[in-house]
C-alpha atoms as a PDB file:
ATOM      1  CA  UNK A   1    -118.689-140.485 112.824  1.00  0.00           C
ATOM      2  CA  UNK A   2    -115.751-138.319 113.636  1.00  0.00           C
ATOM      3  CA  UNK A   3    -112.896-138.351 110.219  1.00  0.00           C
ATOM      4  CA  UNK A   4    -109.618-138.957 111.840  1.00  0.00           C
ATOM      5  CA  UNK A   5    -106.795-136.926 109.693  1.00  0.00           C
ATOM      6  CA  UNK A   6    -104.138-139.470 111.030  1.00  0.00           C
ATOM      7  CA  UNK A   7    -101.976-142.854 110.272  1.00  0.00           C
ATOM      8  CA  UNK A   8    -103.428-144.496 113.539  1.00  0.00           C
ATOM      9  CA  UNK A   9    -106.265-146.305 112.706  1.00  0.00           C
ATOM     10  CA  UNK A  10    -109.386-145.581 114.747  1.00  0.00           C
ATOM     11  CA  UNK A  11    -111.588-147.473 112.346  1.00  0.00           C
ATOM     12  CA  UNK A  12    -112.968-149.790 115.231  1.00  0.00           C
ATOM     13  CA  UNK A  13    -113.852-146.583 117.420  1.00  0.00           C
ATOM     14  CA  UNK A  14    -115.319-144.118 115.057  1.00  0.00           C
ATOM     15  CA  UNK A  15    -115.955-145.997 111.749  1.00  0.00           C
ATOM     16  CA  UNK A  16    -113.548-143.983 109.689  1.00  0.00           C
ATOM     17  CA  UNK A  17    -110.685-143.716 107.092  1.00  0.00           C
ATOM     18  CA  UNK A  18    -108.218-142.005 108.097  1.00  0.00           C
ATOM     19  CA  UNK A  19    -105.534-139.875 105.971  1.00  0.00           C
ATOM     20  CA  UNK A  20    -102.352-138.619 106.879  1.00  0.00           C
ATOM     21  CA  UNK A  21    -100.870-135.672 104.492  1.00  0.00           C
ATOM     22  CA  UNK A  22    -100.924-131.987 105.370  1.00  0.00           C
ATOM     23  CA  UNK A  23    -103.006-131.909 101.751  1.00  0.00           C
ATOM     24  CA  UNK A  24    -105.989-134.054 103.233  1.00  0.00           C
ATOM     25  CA  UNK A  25    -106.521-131.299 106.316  1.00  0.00           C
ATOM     26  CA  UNK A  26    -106.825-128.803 103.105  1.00  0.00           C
ATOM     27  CA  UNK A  27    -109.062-130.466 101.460  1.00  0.00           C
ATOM     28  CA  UNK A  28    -111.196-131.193 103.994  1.00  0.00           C
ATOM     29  CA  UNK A  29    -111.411-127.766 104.747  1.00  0.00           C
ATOM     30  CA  UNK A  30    -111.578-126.577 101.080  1.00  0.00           C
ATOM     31  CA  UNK A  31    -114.344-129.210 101.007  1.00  0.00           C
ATOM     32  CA  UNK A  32    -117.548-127.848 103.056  1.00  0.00           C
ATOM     33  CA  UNK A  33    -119.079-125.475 101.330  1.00  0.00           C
ATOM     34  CA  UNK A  34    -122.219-124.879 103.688  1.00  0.00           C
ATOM     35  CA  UNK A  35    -120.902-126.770 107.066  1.00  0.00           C
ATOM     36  CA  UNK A  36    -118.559-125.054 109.785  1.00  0.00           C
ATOM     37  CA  UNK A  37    -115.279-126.990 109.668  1.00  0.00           C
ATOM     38  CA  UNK A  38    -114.604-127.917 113.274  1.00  0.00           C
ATOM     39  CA  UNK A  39    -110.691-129.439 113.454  1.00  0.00           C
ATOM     40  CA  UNK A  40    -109.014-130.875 116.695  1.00  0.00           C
ATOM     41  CA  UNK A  41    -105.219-130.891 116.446  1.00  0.00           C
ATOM     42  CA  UNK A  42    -103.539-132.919 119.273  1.00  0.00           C
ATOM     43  CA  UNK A  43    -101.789-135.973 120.034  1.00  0.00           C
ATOM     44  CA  UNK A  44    -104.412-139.471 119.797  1.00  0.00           C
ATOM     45  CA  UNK A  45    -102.600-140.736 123.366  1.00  0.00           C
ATOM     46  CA  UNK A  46    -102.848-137.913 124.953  1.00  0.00           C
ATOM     47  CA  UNK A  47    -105.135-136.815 128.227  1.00  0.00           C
ATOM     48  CA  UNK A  48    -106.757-133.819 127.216  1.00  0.00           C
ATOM     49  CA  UNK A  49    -107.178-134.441 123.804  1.00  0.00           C
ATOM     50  CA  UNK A  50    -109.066-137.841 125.164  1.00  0.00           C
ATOM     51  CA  UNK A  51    -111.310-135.636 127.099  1.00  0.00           C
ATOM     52  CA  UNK A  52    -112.056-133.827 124.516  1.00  0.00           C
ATOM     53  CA  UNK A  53    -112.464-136.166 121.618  1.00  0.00           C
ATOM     54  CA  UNK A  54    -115.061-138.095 123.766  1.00  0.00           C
ATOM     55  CA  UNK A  55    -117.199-134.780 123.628  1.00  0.00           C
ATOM     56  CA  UNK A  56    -116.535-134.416 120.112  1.00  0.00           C
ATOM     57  CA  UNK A  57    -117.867-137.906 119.651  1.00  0.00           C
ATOM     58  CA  UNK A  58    -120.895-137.365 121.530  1.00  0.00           C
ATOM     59  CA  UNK A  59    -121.617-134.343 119.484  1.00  0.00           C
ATOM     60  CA  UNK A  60    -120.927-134.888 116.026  1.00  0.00           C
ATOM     61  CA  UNK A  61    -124.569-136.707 115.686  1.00  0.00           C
ATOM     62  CA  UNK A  62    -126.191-133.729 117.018  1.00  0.00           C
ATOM     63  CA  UNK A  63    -124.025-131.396 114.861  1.00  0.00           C
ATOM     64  CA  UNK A  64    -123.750-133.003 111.512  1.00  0.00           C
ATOM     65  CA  UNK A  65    -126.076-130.685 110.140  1.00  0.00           C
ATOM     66  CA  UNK A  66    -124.077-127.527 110.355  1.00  0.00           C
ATOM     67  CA  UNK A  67    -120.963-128.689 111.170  1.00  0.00           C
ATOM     68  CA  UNK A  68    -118.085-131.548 110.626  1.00  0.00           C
ATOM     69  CA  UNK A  69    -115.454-132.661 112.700  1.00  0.00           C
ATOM     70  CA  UNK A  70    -111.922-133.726 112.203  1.00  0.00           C
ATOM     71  CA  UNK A  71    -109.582-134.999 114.513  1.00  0.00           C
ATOM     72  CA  UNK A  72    -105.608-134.085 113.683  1.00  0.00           C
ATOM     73  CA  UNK A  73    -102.447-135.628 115.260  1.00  0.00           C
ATOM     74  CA  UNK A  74    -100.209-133.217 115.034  1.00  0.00           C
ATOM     75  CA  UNK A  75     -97.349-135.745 115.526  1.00  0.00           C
ATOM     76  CA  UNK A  76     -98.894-137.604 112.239  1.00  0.00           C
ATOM     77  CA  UNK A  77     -99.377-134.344 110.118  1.00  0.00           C
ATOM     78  CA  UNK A  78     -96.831-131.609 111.324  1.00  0.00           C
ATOM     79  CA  UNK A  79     -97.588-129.265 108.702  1.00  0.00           C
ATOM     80  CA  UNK A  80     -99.366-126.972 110.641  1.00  0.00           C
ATOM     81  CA  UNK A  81     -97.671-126.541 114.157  1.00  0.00           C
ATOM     82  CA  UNK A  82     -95.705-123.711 113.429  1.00  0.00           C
ATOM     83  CA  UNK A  83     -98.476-121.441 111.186  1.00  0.00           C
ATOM     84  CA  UNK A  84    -100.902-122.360 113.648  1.00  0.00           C
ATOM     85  CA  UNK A  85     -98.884-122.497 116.946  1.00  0.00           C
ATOM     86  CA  UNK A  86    -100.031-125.906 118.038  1.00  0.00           C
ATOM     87  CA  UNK A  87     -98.142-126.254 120.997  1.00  0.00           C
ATOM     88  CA  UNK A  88    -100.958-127.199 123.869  1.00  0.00           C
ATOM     89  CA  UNK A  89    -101.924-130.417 124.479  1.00  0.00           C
ATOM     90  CA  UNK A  90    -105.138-130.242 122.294  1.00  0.00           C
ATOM     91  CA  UNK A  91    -106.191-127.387 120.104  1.00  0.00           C
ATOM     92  CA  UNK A  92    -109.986-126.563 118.606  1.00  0.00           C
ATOM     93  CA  UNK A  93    -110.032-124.356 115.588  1.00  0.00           C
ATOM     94  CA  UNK A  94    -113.200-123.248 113.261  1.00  0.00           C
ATOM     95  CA  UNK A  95    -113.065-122.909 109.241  1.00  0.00           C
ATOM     96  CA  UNK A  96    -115.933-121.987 107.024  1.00  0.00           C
ATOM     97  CA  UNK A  97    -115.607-121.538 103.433  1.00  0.00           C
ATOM     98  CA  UNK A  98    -111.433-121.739 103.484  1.00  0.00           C
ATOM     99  CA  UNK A  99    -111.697-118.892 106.037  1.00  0.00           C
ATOM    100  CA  UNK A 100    -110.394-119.527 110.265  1.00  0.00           C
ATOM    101  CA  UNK A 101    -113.304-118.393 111.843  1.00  0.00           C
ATOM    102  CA  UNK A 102    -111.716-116.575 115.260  1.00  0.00           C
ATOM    103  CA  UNK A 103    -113.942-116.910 118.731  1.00  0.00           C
ATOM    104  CA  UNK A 104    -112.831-114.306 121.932  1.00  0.00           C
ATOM    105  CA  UNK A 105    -113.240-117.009 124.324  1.00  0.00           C
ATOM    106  CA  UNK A 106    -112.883-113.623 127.244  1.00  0.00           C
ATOM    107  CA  UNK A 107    -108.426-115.539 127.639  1.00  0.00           C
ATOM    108  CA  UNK A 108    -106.845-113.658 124.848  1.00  0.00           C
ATOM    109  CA  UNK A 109    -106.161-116.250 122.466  1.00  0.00           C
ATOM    110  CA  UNK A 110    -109.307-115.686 119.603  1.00  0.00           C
ATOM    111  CA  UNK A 111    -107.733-118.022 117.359  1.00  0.00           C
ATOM    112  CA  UNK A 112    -108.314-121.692 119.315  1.00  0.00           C
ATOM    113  CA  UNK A 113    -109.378-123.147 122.476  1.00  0.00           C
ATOM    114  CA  UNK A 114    -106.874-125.373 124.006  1.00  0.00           C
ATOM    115  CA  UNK A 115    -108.371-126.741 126.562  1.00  0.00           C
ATOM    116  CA  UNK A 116    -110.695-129.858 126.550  1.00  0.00           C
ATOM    117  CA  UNK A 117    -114.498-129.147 127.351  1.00  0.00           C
ATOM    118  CA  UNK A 118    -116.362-131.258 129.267  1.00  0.00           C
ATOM    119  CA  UNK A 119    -119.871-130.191 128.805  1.00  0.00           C
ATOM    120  CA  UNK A 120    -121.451-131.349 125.763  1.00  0.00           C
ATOM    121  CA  UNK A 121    -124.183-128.556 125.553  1.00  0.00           C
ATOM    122  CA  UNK A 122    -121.477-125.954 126.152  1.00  0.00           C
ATOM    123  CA  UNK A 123    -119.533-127.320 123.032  1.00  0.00           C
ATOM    124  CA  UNK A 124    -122.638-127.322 121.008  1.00  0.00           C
ATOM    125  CA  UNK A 125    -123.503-123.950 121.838  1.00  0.00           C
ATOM    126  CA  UNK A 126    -120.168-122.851 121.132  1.00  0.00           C
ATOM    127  CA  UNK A 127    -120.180-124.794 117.693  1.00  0.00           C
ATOM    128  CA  UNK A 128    -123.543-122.579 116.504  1.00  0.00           C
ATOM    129  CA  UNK A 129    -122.437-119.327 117.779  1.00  0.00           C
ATOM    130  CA  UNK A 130    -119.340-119.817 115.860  1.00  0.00           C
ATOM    131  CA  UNK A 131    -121.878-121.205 112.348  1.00  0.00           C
ATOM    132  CA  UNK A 132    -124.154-118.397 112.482  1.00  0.00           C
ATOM    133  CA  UNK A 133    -121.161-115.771 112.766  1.00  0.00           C
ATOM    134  CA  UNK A 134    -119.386-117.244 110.183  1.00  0.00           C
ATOM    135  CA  UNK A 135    -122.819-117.758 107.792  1.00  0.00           C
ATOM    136  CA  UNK A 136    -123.082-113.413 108.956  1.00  0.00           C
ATOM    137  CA  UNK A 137    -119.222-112.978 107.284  1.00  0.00           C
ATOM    138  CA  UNK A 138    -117.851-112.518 110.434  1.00  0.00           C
ATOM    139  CA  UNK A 139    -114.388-113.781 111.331  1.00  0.00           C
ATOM    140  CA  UNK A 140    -114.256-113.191 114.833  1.00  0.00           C
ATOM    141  CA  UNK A 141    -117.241-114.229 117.195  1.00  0.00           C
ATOM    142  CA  UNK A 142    -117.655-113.561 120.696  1.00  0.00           C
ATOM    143  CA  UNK A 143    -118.318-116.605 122.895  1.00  0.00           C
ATOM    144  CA  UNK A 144    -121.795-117.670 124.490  1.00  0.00           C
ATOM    145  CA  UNK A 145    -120.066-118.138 127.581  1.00  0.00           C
ATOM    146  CA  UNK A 146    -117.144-115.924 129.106  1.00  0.00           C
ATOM    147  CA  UNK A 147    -113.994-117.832 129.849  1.00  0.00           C
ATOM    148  CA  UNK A 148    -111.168-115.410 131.279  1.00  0.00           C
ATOM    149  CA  UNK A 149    -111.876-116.857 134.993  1.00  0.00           C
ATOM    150  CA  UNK A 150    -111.945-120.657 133.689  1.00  0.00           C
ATOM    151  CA  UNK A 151    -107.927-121.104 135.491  1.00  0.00           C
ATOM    152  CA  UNK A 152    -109.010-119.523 138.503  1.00  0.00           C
ATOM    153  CA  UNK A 153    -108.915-120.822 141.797  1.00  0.00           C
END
């Protein structure tokens, strides 16, 4: 079950309530003490973002343990475009205890990935390198995999 930080209801998809303040994305990252704090910002119609919340789905089962999942429209709950720069078509970021947790990804942009994954396993793997950093105190982990040739042809 996958919260939805939104006005469009998703309730016959995912089985949640959704919210749709700037204030309910805090909370639910004030919220998780123990759990990494995974949060997809995007637009609900778009492509990638579609891509990508059908491996979030898949996941969040597998993940609940150490990690939560929230899905953001950032046409629903502007508040954080600008501090975040959400300008891609979907964006991943990490939170544990209040803090963004930053992954080098090997493209130069530690703070997100803003691209959809496909690969479940890859998105899990990603998910616990970035727990077990953050449960360390580290704010910057370095991915599993290495992703600086992913837009080469």
């Amino acid at each position: 079950m996958i919260p939805i930080i939104t006005a469009i209801r998703y309730e016959t998809v995912h089985n949640i309530t959704p919210t749709a303040t700037g204030w309910a994305v805090d909370q639910a990252i004030l919220a998780e003490e123990e759990r990494l704090v995974v949060i997809r910002f995007g637009h609900d119609w778009d492509e990638t973002c579609m891509q990508m919340d059908e491996v979030l789905a898949s996941v969040a089962e597998t993940i609940k343990n150490f990690a939560v999942i929230y899905l953001v429209d950032i046409t629903e709950v502007p508040d954080f475009n600008t501090m975040y720069e959400l300008y891609d078509p979907s964006t991943v970021m990490f939170f544990f205890r209040n803090k963004h947790i930053m992954i080098d990804l090997g493209t130069g942009n530690n703070n997100k990935i803003n691209w959809a994954l496909k690969d479940k396993q890859e998105f899990i793997d990603i998910i616990e390198t970035v727990y077990r950093g953050a449960r360390k105190g580290r704010g910057l982990v370095i991915a599993p995999k290495d992703y600086s040739t992913k837009y080469r042809y």
